[in-house]
C-alpha atoms as a PDB file:
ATOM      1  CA  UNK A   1     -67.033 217.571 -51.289  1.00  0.00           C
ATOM      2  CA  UNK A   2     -64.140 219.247 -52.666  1.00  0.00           C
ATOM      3  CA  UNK A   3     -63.222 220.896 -49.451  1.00  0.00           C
ATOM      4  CA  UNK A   4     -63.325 217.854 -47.337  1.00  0.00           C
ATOM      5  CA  UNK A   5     -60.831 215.876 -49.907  1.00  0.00           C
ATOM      6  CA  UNK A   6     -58.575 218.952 -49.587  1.00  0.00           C
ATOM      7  CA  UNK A   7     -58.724 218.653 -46.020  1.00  0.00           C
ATOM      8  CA  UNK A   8     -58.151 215.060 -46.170  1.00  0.00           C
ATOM      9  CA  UNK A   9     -55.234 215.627 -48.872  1.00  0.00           C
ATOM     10  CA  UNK A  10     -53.629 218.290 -46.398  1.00  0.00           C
ATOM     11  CA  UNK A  11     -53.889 215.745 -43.092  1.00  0.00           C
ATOM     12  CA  UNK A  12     -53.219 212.829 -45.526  1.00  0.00           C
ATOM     13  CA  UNK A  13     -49.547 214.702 -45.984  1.00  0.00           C
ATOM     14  CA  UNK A  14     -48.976 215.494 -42.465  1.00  0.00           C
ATOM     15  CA  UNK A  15     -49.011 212.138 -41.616  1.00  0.00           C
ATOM     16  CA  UNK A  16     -46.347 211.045 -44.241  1.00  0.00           C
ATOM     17  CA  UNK A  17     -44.192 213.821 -42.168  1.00  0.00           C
ATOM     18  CA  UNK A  18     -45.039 211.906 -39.136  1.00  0.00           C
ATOM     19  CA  UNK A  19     -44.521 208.850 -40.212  1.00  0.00           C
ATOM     20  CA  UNK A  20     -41.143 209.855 -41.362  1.00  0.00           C
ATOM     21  CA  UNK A  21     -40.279 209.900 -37.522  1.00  0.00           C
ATOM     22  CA  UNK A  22     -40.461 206.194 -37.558  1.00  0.00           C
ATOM     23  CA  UNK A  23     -44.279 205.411 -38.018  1.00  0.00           C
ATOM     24  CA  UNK A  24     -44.232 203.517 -40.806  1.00  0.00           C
ATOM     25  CA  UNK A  25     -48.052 202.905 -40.365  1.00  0.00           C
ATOM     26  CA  UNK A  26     -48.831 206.237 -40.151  1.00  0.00           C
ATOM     27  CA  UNK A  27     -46.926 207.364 -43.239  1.00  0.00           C
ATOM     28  CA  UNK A  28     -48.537 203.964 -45.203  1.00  0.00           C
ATOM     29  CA  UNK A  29     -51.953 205.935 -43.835  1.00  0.00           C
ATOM     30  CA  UNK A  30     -50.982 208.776 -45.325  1.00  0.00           C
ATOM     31  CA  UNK A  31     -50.284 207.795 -48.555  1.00  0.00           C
ATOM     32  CA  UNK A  32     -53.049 205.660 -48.780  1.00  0.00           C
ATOM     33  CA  UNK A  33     -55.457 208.868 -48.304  1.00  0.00           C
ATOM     34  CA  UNK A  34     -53.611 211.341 -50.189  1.00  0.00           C
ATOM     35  CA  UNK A  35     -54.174 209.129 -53.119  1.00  0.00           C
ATOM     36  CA  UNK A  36     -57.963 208.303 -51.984  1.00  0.00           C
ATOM     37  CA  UNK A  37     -58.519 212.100 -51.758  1.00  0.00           C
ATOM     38  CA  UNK A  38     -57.021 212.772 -55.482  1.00  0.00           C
ATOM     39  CA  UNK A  39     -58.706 210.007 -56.735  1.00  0.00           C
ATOM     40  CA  UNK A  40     -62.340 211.788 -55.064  1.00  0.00           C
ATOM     41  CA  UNK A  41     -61.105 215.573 -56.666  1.00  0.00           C
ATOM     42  CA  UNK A  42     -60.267 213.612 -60.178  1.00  0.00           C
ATOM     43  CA  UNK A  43     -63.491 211.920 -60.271  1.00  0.00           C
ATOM     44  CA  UNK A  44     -65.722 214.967 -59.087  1.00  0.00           C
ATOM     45  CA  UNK A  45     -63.866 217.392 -61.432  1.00  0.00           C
ATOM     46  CA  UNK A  46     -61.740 215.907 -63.266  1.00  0.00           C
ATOM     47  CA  UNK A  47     -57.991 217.477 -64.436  1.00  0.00           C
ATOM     48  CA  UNK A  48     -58.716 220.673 -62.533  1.00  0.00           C
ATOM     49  CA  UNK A  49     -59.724 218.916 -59.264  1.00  0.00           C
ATOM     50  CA  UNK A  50     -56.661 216.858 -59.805  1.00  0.00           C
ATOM     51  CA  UNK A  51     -54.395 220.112 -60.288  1.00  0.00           C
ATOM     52  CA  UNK A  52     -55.713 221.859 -57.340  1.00  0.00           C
ATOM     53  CA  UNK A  53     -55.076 218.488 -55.036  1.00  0.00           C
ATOM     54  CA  UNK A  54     -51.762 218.614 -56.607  1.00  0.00           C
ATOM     55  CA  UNK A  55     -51.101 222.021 -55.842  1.00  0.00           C
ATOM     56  CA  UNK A  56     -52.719 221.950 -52.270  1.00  0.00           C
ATOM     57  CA  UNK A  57     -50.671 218.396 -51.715  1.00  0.00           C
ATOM     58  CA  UNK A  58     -47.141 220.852 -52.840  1.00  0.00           C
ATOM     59  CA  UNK A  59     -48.368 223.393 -50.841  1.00  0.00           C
ATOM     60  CA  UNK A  60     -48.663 221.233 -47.792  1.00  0.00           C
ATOM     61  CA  UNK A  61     -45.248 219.547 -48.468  1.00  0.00           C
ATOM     62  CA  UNK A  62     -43.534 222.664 -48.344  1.00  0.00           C
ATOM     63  CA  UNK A  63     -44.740 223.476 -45.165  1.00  0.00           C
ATOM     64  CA  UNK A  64     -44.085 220.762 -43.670  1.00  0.00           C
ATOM     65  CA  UNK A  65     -40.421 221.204 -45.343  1.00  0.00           C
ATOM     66  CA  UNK A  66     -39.806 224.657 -43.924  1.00  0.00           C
ATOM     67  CA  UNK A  67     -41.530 223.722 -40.250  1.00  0.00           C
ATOM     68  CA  UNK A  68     -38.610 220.993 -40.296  1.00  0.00           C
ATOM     69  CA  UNK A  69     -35.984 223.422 -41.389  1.00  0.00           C
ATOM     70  CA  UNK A  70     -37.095 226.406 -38.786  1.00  0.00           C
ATOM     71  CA  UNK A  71     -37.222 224.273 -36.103  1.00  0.00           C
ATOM     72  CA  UNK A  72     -33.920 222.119 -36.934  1.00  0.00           C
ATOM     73  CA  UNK A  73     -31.173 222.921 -34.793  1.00  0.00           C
ATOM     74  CA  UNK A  74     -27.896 224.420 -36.417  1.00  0.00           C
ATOM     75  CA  UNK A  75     -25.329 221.842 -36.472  1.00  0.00           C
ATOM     76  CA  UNK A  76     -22.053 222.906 -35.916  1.00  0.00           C
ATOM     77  CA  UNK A  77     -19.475 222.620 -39.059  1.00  0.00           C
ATOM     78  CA  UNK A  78     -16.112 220.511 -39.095  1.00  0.00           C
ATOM     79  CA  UNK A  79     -13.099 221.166 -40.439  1.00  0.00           C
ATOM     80  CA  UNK A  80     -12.774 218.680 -44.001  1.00  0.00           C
ATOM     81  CA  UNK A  81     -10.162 216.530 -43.450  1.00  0.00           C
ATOM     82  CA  UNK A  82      -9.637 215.997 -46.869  1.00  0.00           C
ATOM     83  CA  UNK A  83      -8.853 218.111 -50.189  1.00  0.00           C
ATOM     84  CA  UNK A  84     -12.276 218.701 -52.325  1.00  0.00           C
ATOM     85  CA  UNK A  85     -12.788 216.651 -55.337  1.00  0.00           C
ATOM     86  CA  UNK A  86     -12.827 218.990 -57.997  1.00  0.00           C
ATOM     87  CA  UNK A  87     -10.002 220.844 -58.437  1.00  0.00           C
ATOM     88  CA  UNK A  88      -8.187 223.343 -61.249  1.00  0.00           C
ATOM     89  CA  UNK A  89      -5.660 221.618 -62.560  1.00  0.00           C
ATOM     90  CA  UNK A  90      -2.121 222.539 -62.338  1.00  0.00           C
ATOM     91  CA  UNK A  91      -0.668 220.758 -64.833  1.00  0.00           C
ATOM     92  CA  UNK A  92      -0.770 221.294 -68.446  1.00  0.00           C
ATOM     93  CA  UNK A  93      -1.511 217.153 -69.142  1.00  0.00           C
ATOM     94  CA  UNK A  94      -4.688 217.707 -66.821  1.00  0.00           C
ATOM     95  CA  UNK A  95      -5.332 220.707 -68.616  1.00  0.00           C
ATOM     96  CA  UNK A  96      -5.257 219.293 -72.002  1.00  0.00           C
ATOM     97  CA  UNK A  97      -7.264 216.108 -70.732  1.00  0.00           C
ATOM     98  CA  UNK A  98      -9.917 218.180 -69.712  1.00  0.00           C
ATOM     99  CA  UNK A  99     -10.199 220.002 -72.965  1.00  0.00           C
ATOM    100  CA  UNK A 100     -10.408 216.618 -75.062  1.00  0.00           C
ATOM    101  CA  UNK A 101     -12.975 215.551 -72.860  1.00  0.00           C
ATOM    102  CA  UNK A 102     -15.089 218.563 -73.607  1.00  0.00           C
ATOM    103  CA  UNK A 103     -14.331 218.307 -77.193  1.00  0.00           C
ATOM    104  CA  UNK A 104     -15.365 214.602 -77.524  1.00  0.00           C
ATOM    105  CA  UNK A 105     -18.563 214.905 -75.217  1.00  0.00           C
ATOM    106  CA  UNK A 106     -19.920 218.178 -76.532  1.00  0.00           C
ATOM    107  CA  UNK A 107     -19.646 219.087 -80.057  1.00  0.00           C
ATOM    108  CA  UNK A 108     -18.029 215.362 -81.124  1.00  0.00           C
ATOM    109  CA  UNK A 109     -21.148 213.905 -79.620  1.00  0.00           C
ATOM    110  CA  UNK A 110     -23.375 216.220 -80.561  1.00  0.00           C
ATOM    111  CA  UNK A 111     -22.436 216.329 -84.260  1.00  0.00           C
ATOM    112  CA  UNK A 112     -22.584 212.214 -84.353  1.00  0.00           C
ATOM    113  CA  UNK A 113     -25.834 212.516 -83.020  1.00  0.00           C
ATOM    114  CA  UNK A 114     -27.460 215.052 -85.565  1.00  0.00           C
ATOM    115  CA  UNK A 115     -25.761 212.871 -88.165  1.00  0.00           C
ATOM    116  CA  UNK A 116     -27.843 209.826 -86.856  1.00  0.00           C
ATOM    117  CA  UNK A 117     -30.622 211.385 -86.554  1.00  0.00           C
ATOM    118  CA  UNK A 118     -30.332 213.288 -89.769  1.00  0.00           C
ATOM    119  CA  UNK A 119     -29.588 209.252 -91.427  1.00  0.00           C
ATOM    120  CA  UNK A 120     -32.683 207.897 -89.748  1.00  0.00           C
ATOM    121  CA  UNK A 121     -34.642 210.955 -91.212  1.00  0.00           C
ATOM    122  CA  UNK A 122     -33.626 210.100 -94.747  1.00  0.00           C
ATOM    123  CA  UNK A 123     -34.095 206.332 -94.520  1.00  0.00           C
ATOM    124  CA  UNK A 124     -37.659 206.958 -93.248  1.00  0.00           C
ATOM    125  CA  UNK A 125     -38.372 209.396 -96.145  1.00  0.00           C
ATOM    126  CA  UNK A 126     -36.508 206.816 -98.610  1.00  0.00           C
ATOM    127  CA  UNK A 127     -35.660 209.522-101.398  1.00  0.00           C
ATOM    128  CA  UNK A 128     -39.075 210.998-100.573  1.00  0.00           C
ATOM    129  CA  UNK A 129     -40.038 215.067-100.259  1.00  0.00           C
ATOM    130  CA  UNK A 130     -39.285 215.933 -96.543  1.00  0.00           C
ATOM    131  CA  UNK A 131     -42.579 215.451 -94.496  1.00  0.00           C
ATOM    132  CA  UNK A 132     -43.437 216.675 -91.299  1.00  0.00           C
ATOM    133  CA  UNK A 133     -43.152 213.282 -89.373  1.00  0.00           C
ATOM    134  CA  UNK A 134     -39.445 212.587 -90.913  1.00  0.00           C
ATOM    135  CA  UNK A 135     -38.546 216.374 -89.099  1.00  0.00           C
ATOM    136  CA  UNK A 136     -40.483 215.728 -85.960  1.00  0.00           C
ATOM    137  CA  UNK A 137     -38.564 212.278 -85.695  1.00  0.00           C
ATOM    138  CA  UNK A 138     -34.893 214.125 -86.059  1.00  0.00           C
ATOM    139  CA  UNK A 139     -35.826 216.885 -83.380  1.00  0.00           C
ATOM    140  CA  UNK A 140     -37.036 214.264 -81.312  1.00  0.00           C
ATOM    141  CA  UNK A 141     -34.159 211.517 -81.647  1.00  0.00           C
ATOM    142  CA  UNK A 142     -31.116 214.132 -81.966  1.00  0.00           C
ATOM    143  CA  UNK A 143     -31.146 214.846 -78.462  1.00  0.00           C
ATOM    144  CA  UNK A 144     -32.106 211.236 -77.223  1.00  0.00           C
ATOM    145  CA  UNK A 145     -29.232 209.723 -79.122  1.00  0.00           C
ATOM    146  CA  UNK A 146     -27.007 212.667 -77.854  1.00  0.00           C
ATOM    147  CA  UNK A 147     -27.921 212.000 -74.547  1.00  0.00           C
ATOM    148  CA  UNK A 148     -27.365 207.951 -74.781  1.00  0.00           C
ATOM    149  CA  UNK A 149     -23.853 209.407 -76.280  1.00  0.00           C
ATOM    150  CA  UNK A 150     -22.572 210.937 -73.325  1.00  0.00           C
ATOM    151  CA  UNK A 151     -23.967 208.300 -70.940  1.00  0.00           C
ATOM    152  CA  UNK A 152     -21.945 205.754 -72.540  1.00  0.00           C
ATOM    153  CA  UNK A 153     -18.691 208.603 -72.749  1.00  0.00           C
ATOM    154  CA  UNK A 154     -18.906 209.950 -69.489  1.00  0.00           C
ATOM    155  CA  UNK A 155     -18.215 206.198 -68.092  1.00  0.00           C
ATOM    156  CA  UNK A 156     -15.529 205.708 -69.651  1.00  0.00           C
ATOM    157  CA  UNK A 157     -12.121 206.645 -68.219  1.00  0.00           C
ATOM    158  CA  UNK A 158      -9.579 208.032 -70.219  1.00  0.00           C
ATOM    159  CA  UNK A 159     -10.632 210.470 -73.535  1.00  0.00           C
ATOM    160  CA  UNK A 160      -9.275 207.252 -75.909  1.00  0.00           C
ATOM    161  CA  UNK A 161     -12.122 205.379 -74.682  1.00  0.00           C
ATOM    162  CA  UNK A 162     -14.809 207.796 -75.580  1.00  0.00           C
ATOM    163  CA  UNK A 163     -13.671 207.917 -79.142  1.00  0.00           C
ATOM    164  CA  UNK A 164     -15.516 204.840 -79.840  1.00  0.00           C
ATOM    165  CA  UNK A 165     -19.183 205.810 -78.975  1.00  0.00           C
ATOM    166  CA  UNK A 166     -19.756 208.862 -81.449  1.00  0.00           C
ATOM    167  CA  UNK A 167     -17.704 206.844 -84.208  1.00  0.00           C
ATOM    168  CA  UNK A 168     -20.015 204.320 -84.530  1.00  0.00           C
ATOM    169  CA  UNK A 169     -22.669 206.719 -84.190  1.00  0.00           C
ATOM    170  CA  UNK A 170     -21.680 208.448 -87.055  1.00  0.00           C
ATOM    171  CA  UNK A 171     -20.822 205.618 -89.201  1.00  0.00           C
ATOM    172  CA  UNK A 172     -24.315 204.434 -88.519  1.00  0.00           C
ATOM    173  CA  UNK A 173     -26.140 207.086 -89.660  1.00  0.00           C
ATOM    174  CA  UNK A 174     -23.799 207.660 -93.007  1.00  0.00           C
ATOM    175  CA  UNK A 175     -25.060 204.010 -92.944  1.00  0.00           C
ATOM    176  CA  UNK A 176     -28.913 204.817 -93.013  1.00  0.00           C
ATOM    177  CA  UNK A 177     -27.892 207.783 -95.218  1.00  0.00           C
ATOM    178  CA  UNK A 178     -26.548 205.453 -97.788  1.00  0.00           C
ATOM    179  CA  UNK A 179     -29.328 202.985 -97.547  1.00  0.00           C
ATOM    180  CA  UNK A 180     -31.589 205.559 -98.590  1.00  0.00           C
END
């Protein structure tokens, strides 16, 4: 029974390739039996029939991915007709622009986010010895805050506007620190 959901698993995924042609129904059929044959290899033999659908399913995919890319004609390159994006800069404003940007996303960031987390750890643990949970929570929410941090940074336009995010970040956790 295993073989003939891996079977069905490896036609299953050539017809999502065909139905990426335009076939809509075909590719619907395809998913539909793809997950009908992992569903069969989970329920026979549970997280290792699963795995070896997944990997036969990969395995599949990426032949079907290099078929497409051998037998894709070359297409022939233009000329850009405009500059790239990125570019060095020239002048020493850009220069020092760039630099503050750094500076504020990476170690300004980072710092107000170990300093929330480290206030979060010591409200949980409320003046009590350090426990295991209170650590886990820090190595888990340091880079999660850190992360939310340069979301909210990197949207912002000029260097003066990313000042705000890791201040209040900071003054939050001294915050929780305190309240402990």
């Amino acid at each position: 029974m295993t073989a003939i959901a891996l079977i069905a698993l490896v036609v299953a995924l050539v017809l999502v390739r065909i139905g990426w042609n335009g076939a809509r129904g075909l590719a619907l059929l395809g998913w539909a039996l793809a997950l009908g044959a992992l569903t069969v290899l989970a329920w026979q033999d549970g997280a290792w029939g699963l795995s070896v659908g997944v990997v036969a399913g990969m395995g599949t995919a990426l032949a079907c991915v290099l078929h497409a890319g051998w037998s894709a004609p070359a297409k022939n390159l233009r000329a850009r007709r405009e500059p790239p994006a990125i570019s060095i800069p020239h002048h020493r404003r850009d220069l020092v622009r760039r630099l503050a940007v750094f500076a504020l996303v990476v170690p300004v960031a980072f710092a107000a986010a170990e300093w929330f987390a480290f206030g979060v750890q010591a409200a949980i643990r409320g003046g009590a010895a350090l426990d295991s949970d209170a650590v886990v929570l820090t190595l888990y929410l340091q880079p999660v805050i850190w992360i939310a941090l340069l979301t909210v940074q990197l949207t912002r336009a000029r260097p003066s506007q990313m000042i705000a995010a890791p201040l209040v970040t900071a003054i939050a956790g001294t915050m929780l620190w305190g309240a402990a």
